[in-house]
C-alpha atoms as a PDB file:
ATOM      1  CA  UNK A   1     -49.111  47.534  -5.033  1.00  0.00           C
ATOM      2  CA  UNK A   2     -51.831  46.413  -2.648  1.00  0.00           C
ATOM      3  CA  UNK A   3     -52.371  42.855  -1.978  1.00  0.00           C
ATOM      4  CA  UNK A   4     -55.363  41.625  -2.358  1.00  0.00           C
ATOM      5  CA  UNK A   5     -57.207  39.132   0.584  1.00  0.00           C
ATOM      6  CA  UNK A   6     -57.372  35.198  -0.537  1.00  0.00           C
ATOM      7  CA  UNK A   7     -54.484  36.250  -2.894  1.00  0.00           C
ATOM      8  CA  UNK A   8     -51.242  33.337  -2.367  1.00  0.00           C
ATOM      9  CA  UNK A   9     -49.043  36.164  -0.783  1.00  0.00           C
ATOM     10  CA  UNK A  10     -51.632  37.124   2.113  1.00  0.00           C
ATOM     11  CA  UNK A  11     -51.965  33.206   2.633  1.00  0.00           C
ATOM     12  CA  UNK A  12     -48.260  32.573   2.519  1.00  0.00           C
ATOM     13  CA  UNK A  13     -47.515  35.452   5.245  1.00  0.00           C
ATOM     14  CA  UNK A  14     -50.129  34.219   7.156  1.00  0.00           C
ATOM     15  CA  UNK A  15     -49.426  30.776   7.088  1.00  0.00           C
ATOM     16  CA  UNK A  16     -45.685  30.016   6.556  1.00  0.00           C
ATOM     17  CA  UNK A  17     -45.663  26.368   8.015  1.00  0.00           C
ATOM     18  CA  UNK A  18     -46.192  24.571   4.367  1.00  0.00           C
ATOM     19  CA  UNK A  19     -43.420  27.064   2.764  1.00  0.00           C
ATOM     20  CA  UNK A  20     -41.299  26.406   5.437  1.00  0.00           C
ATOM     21  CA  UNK A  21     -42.082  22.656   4.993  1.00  0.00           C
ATOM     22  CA  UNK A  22     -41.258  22.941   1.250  1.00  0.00           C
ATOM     23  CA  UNK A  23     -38.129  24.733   1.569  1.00  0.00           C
ATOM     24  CA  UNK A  24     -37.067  21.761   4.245  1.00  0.00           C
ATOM     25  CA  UNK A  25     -37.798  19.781   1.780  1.00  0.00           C
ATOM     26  CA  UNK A  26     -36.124  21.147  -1.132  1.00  0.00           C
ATOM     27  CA  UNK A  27     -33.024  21.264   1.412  1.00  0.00           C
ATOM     28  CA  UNK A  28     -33.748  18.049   1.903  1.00  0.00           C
ATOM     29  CA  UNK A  29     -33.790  16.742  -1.741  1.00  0.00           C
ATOM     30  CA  UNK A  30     -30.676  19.157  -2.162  1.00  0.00           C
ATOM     31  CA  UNK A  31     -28.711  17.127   0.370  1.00  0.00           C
ATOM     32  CA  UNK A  32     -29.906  14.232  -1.188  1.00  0.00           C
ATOM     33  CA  UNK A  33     -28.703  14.782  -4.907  1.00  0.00           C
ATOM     34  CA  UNK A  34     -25.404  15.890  -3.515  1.00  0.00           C
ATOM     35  CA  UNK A  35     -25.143  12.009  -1.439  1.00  0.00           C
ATOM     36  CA  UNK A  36     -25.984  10.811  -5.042  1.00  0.00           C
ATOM     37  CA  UNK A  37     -23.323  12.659  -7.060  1.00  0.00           C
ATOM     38  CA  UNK A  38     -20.577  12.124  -4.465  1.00  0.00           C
ATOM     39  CA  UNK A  39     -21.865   8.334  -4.902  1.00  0.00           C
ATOM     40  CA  UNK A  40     -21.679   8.343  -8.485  1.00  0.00           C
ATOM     41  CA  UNK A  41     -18.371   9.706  -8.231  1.00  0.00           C
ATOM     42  CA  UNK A  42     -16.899   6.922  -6.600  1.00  0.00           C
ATOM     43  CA  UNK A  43     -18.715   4.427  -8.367  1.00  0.00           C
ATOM     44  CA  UNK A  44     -17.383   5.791 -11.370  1.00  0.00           C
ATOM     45  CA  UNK A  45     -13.748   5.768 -10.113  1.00  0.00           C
ATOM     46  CA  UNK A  46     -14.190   2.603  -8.928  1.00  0.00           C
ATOM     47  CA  UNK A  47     -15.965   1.038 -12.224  1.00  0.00           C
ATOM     48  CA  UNK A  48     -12.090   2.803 -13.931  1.00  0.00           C
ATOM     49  CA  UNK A  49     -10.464   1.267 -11.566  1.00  0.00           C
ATOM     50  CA  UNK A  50     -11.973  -1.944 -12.300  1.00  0.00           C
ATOM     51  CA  UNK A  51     -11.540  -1.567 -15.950  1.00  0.00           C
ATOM     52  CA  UNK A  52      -7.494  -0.706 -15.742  1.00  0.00           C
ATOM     53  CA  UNK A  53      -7.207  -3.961 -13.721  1.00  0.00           C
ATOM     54  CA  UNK A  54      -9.057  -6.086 -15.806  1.00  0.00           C
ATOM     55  CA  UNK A  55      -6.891  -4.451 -18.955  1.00  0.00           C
ATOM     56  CA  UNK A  56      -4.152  -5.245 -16.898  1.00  0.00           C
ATOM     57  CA  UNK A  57      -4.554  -8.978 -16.336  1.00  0.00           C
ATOM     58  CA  UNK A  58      -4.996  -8.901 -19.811  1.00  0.00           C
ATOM     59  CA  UNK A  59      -2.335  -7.951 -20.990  1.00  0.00           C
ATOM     60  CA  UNK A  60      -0.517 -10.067 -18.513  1.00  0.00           C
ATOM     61  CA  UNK A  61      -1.871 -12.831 -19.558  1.00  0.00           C
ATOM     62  CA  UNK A  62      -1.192 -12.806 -23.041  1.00  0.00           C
ATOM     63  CA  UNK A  63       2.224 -11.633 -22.061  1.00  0.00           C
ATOM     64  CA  UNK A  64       2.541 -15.073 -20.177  1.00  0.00           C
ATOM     65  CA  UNK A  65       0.758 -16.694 -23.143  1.00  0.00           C
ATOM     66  CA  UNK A  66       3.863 -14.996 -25.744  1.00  0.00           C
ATOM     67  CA  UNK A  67       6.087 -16.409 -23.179  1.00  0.00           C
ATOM     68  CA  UNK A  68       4.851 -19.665 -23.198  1.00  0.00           C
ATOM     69  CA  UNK A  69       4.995 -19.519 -26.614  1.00  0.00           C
ATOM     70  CA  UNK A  70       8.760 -18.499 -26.797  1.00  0.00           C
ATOM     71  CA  UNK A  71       9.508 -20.715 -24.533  1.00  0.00           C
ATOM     72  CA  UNK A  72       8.091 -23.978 -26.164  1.00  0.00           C
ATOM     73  CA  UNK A  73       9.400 -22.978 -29.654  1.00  0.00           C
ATOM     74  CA  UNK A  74      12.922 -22.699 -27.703  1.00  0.00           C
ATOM     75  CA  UNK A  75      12.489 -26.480 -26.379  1.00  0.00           C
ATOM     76  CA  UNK A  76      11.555 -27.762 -29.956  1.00  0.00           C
ATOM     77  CA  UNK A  77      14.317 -25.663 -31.131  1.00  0.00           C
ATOM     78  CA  UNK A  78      16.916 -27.263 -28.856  1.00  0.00           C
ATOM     79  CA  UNK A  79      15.521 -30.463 -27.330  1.00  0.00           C
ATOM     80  CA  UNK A  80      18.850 -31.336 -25.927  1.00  0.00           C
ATOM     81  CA  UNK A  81      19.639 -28.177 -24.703  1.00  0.00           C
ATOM     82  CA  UNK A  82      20.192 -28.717 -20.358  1.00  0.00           C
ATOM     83  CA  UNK A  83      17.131 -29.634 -18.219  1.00  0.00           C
ATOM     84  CA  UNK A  84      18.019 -26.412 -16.045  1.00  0.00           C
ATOM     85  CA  UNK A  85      17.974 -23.764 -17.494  1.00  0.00           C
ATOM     86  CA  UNK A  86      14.432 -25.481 -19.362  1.00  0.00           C
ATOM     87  CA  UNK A  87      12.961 -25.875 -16.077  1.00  0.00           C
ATOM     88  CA  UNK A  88      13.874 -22.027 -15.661  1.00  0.00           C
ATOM     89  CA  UNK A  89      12.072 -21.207 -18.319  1.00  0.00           C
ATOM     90  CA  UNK A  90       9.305 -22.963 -17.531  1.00  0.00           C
ATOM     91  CA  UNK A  91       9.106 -21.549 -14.160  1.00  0.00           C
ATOM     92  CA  UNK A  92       9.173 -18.082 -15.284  1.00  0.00           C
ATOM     93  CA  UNK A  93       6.048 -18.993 -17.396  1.00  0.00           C
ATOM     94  CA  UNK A  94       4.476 -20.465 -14.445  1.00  0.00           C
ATOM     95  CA  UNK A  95       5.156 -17.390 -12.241  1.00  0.00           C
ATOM     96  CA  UNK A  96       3.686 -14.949 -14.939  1.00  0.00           C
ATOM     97  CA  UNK A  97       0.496 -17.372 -15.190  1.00  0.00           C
ATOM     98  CA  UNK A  98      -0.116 -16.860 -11.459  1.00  0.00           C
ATOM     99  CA  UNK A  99       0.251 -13.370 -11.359  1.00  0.00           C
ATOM    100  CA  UNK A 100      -2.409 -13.473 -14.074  1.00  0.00           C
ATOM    101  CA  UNK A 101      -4.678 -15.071 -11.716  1.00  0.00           C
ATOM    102  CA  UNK A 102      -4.048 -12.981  -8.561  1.00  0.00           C
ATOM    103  CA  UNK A 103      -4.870 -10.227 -10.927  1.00  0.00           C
ATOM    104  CA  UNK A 104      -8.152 -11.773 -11.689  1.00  0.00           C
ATOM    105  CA  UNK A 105      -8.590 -12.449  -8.295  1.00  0.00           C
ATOM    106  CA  UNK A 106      -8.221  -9.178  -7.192  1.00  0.00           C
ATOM    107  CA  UNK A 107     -10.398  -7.981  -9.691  1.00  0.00           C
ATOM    108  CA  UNK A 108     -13.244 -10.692  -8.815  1.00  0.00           C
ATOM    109  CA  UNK A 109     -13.111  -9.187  -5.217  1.00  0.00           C
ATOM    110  CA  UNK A 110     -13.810  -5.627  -6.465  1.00  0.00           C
ATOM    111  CA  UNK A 111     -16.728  -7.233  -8.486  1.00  0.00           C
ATOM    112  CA  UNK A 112     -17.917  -8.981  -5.163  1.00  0.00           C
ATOM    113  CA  UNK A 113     -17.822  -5.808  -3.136  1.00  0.00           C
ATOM    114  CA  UNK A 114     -19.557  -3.997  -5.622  1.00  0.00           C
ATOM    115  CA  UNK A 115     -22.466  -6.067  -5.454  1.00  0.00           C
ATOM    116  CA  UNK A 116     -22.296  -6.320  -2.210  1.00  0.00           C
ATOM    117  CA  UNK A 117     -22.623  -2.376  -2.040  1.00  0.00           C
ATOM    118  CA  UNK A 118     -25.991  -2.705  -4.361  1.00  0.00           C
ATOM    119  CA  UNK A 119     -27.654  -4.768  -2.193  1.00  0.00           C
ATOM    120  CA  UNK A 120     -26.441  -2.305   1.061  1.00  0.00           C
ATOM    121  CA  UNK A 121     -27.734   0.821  -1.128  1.00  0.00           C
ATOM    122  CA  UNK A 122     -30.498  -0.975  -1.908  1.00  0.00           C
ATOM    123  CA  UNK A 123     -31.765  -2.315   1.840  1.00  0.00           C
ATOM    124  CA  UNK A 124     -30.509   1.679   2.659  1.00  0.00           C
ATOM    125  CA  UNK A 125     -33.250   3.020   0.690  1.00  0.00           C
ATOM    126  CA  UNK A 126     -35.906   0.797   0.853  1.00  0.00           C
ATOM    127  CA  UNK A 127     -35.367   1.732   4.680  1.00  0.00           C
ATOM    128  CA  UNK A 128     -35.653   5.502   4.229  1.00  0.00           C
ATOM    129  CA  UNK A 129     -38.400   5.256   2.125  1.00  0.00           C
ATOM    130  CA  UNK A 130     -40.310   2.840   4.671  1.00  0.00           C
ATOM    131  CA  UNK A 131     -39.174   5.296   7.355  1.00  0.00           C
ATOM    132  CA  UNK A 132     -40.111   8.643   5.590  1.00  0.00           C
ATOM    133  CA  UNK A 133     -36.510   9.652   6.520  1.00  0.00           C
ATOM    134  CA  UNK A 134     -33.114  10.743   4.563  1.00  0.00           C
ATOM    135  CA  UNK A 135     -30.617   7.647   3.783  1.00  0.00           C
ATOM    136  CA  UNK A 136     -27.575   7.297   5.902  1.00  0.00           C
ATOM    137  CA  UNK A 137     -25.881   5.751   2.820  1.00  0.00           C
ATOM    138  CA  UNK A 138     -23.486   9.050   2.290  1.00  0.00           C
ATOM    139  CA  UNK A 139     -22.122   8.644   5.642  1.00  0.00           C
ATOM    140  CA  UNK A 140     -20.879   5.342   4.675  1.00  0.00           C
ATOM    141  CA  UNK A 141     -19.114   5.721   2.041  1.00  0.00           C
ATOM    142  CA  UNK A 142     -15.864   6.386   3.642  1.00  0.00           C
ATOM    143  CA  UNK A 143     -16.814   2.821   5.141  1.00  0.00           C
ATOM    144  CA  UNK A 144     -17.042   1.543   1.977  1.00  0.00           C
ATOM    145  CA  UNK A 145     -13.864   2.916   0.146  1.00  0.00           C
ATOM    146  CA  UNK A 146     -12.032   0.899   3.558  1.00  0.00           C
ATOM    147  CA  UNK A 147     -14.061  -2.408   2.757  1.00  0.00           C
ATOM    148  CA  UNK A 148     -12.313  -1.827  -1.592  1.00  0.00           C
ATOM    149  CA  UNK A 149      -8.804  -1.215   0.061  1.00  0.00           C
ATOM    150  CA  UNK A 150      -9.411  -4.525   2.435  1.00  0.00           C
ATOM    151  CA  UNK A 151     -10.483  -6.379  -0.714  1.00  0.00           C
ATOM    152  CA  UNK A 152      -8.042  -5.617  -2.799  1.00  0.00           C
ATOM    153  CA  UNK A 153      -5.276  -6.591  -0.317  1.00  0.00           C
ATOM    154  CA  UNK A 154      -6.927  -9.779   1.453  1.00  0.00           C
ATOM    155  CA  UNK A 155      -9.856 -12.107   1.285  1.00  0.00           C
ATOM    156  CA  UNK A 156     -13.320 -12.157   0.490  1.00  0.00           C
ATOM    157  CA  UNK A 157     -16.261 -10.183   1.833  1.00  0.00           C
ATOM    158  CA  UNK A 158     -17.794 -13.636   2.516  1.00  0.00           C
ATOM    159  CA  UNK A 159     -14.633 -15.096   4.034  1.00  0.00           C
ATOM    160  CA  UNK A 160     -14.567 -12.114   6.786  1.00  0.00           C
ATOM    161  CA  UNK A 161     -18.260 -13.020   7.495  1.00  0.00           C
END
């Protein structure tokens, strides 16, 4: 079959600069959806990860609360029974309470670096966009799963400045 002239393959053989340009770009957009699913990936681990530790101060707290519980029915069973082994009890109650907060405050830190990573993906692509360039957020992500492991074993984002 004979190609005709004017027809769109006699311009595109002619002229492969804006074919060339679109297949950049589709390479482009490509690379980009891939950044995006390997982000939402994470995000969804992390937003799991998030939800078993938040089930898990639950439950530790109203394991403390049953112990409480036990534990104050015991005194009012046996009010004379020896101020030591009381003050055990009530010690053991205290420990499980504060494990219930470290748990929270673990969890509070994920929360915190989470938001702090919306605001980072956020300033990332307003950037791109204003530049006309691809987003260097992918890059960081391995960046970013360091920051969650440096949360969830010390302090703040804010408190490291």
């Amino acid at each position: 079959m004979t190609a005709t002239p004017g027809h769109p393959e006699d311009w595109a053989d002619t002229n492969p600069e804006p074919t060339t340009r679109l297949l950049d770009q589709v390479e482009a957009l490509t690379a980009e959806r891939d950044r995006l699913a390997a982000w939402k990936a994470e995000a969804v681990a992390i937003l799991d990860y998030r939800g078993e530790q938040q089930r898990n101060a639950e439950h530790e707290r109203d394991e403390a609360q049953i112990e409480v519980a036990r534990l104050q029915r015991v005194v009012d069973a046996k009010p004379r029974q020896p101020l030591v082994v009381l003050n055990e009890y009530l010690d053991r109650a205290e420990r499980a309470e504060a494990a219930v907060e470290r748990l929270r405050a673990v969890v509070a830190r994920v929360d915190e670096l989470l938001d702090h990573w919306d605001v980072v993906d956020k300033a990332n692509s307003a950037y791109a966009e204003h530049i006309g360039g691809r987003s260097r957020f992918a890059e960081g992500i391995a960046a970013r799963a360091e920051m969650l492991r440096a949360a969830l074993a010390g302090p703040s984002v804010a408190d490291r400045g």
